[in-house]
C-alpha atoms as a PDB file:
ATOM      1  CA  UNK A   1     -27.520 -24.121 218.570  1.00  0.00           C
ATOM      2  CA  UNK A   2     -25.698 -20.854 217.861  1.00  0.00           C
ATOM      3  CA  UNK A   3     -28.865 -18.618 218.861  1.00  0.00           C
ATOM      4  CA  UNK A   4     -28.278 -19.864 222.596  1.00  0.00           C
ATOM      5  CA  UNK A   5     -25.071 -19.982 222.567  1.00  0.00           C
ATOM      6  CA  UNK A   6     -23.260 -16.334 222.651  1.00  0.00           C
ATOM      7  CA  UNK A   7     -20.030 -17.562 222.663  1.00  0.00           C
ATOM      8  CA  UNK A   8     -20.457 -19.641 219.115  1.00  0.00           C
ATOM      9  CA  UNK A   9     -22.875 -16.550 218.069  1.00  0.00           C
ATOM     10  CA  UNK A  10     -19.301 -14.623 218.471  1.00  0.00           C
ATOM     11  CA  UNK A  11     -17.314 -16.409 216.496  1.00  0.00           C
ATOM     12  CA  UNK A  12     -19.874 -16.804 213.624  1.00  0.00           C
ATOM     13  CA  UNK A  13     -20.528 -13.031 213.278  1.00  0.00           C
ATOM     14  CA  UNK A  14     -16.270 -12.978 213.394  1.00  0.00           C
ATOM     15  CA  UNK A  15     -16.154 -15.410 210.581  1.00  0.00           C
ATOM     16  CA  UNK A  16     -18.560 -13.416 208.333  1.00  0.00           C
ATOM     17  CA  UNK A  17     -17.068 -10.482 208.755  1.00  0.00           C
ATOM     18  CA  UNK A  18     -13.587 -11.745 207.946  1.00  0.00           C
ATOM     19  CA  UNK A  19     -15.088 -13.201 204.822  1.00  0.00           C
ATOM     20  CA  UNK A  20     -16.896  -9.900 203.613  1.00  0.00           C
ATOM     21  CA  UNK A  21     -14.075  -7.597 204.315  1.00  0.00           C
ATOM     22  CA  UNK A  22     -11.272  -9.683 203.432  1.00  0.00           C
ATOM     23  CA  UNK A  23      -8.785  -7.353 201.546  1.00  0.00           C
ATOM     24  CA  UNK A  24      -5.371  -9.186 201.467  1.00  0.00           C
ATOM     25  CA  UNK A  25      -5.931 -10.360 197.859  1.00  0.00           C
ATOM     26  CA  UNK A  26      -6.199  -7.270 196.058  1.00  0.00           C
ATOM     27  CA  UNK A  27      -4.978  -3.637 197.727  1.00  0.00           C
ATOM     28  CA  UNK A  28      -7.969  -1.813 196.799  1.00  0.00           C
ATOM     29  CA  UNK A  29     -10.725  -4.058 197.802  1.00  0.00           C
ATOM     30  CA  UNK A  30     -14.232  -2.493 198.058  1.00  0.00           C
ATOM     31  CA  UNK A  31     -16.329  -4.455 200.547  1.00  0.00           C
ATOM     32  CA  UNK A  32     -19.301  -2.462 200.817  1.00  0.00           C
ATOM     33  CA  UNK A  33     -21.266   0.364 199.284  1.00  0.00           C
ATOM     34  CA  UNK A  34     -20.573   4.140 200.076  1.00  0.00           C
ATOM     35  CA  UNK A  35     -22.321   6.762 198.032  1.00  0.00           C
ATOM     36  CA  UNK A  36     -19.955   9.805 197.100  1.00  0.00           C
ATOM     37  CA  UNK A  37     -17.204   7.830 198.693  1.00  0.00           C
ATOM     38  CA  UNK A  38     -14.108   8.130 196.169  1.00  0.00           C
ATOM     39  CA  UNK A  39     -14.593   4.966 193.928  1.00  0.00           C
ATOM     40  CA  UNK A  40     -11.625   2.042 194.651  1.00  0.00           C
ATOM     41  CA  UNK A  41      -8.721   1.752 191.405  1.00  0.00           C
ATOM     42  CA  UNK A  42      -9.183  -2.073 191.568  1.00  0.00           C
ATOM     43  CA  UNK A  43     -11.916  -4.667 192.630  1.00  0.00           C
ATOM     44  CA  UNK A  44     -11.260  -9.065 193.654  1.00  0.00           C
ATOM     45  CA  UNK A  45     -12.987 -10.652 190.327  1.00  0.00           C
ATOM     46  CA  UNK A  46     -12.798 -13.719 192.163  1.00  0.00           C
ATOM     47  CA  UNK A  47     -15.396 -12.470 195.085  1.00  0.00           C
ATOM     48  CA  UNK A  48     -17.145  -9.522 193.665  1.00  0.00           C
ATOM     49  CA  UNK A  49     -19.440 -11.899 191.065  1.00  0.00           C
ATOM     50  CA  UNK A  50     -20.281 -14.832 193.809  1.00  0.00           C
ATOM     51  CA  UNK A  51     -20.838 -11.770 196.292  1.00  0.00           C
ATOM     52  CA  UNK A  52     -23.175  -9.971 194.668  1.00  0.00           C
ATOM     53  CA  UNK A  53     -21.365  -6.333 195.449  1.00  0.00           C
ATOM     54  CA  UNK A  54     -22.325  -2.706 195.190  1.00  0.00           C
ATOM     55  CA  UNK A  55     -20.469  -0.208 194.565  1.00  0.00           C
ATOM     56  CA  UNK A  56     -21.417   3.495 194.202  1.00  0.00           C
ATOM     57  CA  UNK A  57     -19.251   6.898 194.026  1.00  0.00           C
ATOM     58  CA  UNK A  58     -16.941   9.228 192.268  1.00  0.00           C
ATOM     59  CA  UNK A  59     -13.941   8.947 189.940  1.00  0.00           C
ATOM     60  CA  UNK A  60     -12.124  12.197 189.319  1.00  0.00           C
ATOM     61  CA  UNK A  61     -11.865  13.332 185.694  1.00  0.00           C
ATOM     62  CA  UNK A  62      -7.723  14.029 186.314  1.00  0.00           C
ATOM     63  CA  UNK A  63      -7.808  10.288 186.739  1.00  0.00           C
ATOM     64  CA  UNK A  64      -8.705   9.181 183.235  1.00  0.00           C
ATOM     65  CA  UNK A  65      -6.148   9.836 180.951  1.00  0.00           C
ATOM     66  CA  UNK A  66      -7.698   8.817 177.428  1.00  0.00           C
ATOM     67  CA  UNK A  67     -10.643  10.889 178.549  1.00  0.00           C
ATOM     68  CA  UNK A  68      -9.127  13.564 180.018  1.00  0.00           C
ATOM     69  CA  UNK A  69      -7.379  14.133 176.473  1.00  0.00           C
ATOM     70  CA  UNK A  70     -10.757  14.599 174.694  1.00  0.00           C
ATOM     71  CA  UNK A  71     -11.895  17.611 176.786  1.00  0.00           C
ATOM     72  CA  UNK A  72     -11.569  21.469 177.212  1.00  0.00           C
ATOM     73  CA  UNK A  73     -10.335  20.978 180.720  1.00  0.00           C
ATOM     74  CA  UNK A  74     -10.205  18.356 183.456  1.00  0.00           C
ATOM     75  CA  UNK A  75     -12.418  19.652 186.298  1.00  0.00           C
ATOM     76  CA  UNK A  76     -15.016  17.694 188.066  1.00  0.00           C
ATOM     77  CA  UNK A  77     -16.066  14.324 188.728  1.00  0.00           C
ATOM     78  CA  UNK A  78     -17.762  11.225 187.620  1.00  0.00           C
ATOM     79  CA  UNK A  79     -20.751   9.423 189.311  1.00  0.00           C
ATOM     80  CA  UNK A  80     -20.630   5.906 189.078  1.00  0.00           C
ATOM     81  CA  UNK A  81     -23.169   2.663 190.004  1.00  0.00           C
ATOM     82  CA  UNK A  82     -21.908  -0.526 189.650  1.00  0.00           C
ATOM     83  CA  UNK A  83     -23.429  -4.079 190.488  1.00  0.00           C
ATOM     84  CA  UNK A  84     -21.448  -7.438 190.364  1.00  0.00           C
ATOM     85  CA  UNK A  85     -23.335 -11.168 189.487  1.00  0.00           C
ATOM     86  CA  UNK A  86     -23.802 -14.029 188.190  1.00  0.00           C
ATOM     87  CA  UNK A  87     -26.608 -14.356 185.684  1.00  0.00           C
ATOM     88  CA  UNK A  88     -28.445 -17.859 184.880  1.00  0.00           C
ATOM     89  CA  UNK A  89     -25.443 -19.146 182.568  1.00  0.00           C
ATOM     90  CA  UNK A  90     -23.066 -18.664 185.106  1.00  0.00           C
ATOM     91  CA  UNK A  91     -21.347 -15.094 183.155  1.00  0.00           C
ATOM     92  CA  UNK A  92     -19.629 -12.450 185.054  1.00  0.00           C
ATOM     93  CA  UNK A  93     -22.409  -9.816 184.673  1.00  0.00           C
ATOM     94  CA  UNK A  94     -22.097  -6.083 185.628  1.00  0.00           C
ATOM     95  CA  UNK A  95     -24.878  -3.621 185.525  1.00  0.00           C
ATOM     96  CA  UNK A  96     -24.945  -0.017 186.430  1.00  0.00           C
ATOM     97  CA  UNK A  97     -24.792   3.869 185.610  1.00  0.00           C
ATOM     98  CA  UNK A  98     -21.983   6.496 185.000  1.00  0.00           C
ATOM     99  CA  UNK A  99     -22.746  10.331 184.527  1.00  0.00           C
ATOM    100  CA  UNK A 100     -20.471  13.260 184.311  1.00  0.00           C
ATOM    101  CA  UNK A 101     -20.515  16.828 183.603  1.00  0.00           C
ATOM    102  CA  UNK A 102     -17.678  17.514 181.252  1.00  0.00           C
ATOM    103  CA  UNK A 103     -16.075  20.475 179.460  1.00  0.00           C
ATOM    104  CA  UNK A 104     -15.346  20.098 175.440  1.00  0.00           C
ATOM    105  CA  UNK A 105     -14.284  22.823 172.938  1.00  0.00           C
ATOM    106  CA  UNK A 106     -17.406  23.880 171.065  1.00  0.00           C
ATOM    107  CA  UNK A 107     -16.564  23.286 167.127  1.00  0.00           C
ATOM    108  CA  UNK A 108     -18.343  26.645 166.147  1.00  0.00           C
ATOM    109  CA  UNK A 109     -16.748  29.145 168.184  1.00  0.00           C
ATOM    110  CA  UNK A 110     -14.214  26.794 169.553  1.00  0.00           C
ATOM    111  CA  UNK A 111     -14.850  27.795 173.517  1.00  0.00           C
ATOM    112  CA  UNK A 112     -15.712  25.889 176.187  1.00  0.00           C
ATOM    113  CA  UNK A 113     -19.154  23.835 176.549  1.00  0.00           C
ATOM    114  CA  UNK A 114     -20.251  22.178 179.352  1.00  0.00           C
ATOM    115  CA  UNK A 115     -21.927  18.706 178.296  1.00  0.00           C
ATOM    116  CA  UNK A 116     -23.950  16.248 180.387  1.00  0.00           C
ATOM    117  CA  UNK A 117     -22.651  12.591 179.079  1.00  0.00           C
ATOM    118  CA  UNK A 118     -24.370   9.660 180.905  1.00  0.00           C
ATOM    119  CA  UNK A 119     -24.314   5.829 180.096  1.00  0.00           C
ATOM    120  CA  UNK A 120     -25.845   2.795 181.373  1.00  0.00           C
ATOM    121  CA  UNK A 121     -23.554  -0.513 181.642  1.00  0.00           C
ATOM    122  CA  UNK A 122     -24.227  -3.638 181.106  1.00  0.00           C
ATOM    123  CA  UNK A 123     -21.487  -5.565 180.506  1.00  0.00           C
ATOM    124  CA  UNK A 124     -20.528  -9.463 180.174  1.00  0.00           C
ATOM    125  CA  UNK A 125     -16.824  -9.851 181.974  1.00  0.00           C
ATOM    126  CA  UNK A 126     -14.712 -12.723 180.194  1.00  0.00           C
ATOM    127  CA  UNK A 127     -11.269 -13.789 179.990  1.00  0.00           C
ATOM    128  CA  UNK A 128     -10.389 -13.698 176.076  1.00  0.00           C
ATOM    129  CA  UNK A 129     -12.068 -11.970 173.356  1.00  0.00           C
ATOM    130  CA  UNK A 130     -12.370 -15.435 172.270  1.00  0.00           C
ATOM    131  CA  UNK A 131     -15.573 -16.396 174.665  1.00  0.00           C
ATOM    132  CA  UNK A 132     -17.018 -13.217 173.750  1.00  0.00           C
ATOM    133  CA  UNK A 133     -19.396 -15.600 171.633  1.00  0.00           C
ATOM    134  CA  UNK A 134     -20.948 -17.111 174.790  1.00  0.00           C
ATOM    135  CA  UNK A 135     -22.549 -14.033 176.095  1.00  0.00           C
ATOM    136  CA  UNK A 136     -25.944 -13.015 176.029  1.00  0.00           C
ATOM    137  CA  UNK A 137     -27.144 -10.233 173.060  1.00  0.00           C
ATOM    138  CA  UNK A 138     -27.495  -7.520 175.696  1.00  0.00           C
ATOM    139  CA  UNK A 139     -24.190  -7.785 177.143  1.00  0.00           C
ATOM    140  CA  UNK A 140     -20.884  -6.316 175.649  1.00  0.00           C
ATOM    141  CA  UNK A 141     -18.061  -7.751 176.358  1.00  0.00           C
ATOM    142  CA  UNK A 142     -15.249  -6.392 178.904  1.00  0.00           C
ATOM    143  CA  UNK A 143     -12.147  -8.476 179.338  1.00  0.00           C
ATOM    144  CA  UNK A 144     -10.368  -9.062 182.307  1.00  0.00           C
ATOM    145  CA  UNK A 145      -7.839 -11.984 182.750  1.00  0.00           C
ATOM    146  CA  UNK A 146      -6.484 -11.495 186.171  1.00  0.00           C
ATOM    147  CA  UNK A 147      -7.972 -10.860 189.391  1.00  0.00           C
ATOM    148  CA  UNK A 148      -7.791  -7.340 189.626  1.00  0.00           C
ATOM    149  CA  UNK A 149     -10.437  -5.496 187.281  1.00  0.00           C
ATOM    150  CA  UNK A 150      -9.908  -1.719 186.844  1.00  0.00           C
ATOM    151  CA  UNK A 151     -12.715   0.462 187.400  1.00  0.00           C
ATOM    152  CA  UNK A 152     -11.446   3.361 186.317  1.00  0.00           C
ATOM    153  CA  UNK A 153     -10.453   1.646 182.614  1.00  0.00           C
ATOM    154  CA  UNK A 154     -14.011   0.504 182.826  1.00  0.00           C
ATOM    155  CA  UNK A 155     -15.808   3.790 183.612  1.00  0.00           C
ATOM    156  CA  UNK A 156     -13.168   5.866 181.315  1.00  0.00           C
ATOM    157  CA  UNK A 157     -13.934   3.511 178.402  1.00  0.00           C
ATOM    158  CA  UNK A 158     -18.291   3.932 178.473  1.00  0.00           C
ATOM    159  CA  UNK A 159     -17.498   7.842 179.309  1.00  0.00           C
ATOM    160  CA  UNK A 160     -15.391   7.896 176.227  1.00  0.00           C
ATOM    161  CA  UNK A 161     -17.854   5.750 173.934  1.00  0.00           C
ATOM    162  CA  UNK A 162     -21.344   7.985 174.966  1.00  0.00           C
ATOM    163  CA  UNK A 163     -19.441  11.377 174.328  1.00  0.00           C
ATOM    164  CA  UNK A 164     -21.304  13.241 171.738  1.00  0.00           C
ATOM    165  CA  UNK A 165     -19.765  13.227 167.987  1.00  0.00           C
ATOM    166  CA  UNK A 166     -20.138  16.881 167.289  1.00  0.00           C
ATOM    167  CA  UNK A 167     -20.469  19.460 170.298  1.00  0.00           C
ATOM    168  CA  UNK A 168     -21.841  23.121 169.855  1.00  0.00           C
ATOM    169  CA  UNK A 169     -23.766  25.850 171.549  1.00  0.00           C
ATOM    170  CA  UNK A 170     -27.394  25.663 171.359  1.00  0.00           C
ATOM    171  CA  UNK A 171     -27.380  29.707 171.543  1.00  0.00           C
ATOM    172  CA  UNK A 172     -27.278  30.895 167.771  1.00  0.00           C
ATOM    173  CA  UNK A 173     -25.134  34.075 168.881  1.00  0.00           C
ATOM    174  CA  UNK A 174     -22.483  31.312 168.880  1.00  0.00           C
ATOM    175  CA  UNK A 175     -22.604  30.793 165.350  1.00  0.00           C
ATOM    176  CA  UNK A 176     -23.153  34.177 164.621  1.00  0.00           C
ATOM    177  CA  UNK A 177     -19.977  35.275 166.647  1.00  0.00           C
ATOM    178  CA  UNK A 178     -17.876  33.019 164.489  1.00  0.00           C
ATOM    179  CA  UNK A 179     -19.357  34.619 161.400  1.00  0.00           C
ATOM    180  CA  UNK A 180     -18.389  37.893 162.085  1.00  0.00           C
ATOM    181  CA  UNK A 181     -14.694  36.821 162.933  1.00  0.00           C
ATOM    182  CA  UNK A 182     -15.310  35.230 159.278  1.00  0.00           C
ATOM    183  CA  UNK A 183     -16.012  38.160 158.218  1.00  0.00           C
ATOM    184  CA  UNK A 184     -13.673  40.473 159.901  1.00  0.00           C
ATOM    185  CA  UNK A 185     -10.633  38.387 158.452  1.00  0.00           C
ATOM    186  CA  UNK A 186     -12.061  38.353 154.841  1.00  0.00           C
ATOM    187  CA  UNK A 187     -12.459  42.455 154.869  1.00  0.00           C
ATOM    188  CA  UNK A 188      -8.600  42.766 156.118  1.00  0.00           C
ATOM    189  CA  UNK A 189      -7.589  40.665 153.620  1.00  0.00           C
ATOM    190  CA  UNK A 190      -9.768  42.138 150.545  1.00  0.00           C
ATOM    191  CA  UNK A 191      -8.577  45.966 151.823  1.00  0.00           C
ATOM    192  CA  UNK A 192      -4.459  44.681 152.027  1.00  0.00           C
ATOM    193  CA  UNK A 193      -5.032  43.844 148.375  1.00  0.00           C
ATOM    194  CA  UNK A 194      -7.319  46.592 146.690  1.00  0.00           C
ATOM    195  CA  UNK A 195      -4.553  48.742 148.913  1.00  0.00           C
ATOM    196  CA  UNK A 196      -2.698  51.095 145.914  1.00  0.00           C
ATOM    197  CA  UNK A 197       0.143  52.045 149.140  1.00  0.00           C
ATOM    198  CA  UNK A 198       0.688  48.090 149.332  1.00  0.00           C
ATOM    199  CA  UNK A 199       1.460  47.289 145.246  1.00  0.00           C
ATOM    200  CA  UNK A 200       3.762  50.628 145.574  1.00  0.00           C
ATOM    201  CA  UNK A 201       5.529  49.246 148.715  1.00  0.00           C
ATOM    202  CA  UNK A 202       6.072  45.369 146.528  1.00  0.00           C
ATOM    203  CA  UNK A 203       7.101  47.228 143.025  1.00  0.00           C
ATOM    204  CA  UNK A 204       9.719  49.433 145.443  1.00  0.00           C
ATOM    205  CA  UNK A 205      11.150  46.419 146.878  1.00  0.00           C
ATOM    206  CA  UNK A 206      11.420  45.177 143.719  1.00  0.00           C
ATOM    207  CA  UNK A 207      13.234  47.286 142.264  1.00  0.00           C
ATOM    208  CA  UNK A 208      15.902  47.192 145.252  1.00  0.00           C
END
C-alpha cells in the first residue's frame, strides 16, 4: 500500500502536483488561491470547472479599457473573488464578488467623485448564446468558446453593468456651487446687453 511504501508515497504526491499545477495549456494558468496577488489575464476552462478553483486578488483599473473610458481617472484597483464548478446539471458555474473604488465626473459640478461600485457574480459559462436557454434562472449567461476565459473581460463587464446611472455629490454646496456659476454667466451676459458703450461700439462699426 502507498502509506508503507515511501517510495510509491513519492511518486503519488509528484503526480498530484503535476496535475494541479499543470500550466502548459494556457500561459496564465492560476493553480491556487492568493489574496491581493495580481489576478491572472486568462484561466484553463477545461480544468478550472472539474477542479473546483479559487481565485482571489486585484485587477488594475489601467487594465480595463471599456471601463477605464467611463471614469474621471484611472487610479486604483479592483478586488475580485471568483469560484469555478459544476452545478447539479452539469453547467459551467462561477460565483463570486468584485468591488472597486472608482473616480467619475460628478454631473452637477462636473468634478471628481469617488464612488464605491461592488457586484456579486453568478454566472452560467456556455459556448453559444444559443444554450443560454439551458441555464438555471439565477445564472446569466457568459460565453466563452475556447479554452482560455478572460478574467479581466469578465470583471470589466459586471464593473461596467453595477456603475451607478447618475453620479453626484451628496454635499448640497455642490449644487449650490454650480448655481452661482449659473448665475455669474447670466449677470455678464444681461450687463453686455443693457451696456449703452456696447450698442455705440455695434452702430460705429456699422457705419464703417
Amino acid at each position: 500500500m502507498i502509506k508503507n511504501n515511501p517510495i510509491s508515497w513519492f511518486y503519488y504526491l509528484n503526480s498530484m502536483i503535476d496535475i494541479l499545477f499543470d500550466t502548459s495549456a494556457c500561459d496564465a494558468y492560476y493553480g491556487a488561491p492568493m489574496v491581493n496577488a495580481r489576478l491572472p489575464k486568462y484561466m484553463d476552462a477545461r480544468k478550472i470547472f472539474l477542479q473546483r478553483e479559487q481565485v482571489s486578488g486585484l485587477l488594475k483599473l489601467n487594465d480595463l479599457r471599456r471601463l477605464r473610458g467611463l471614469l474621471a481617472d484611472d487610479l486604483g484597483s479592483v478586488y475580485v473573488e471568483l469560484s469555478f464548478f459544476l452545478d447539479g446539471s452539469g453547467n459551467r458555474v462561477i460565483k463570486g464578488k468584485v468591488k472597486a473604488t472608482v473616480n467619475v465626473i460628478c454631473q452637477r459640478c462636473l468634478e471628481k467623485l469617488e464612488v464605491l461600485v461592488r457586484d456579486n457574480i453568478s454566472l452560467g459559462v456556455i459556448e453559444s448564446e444559443d444554450l443560454a436557454s439551458g441555464l438555471d434562472s439565477t445564472l446569466d449567461p457568459w460565453i466563452c468558446s475556447g479554452y482560455k476565459l478572460s478574467l479581466s473581460e469578465l470583471v470589466e463587464e459586471q464593473l461596467i453593468l453595477c456603475l451607478p446611472i447618475v453620479n453626484h455629490h451628496e454635499d448640497s454646496d455642490c449644487a449650490n456651487g454650480l448655481d452661482y456659476q449659473a448665475k455669474v454667466s447670466a449677470k455678464e451676459g444681461d450687463s453686455s446687453k443693457d451696456n449703452p458703450f456696447a450698442v455705440l461700439k455695434t452702430l460705429k462699426t456699422g457705419s464703417l
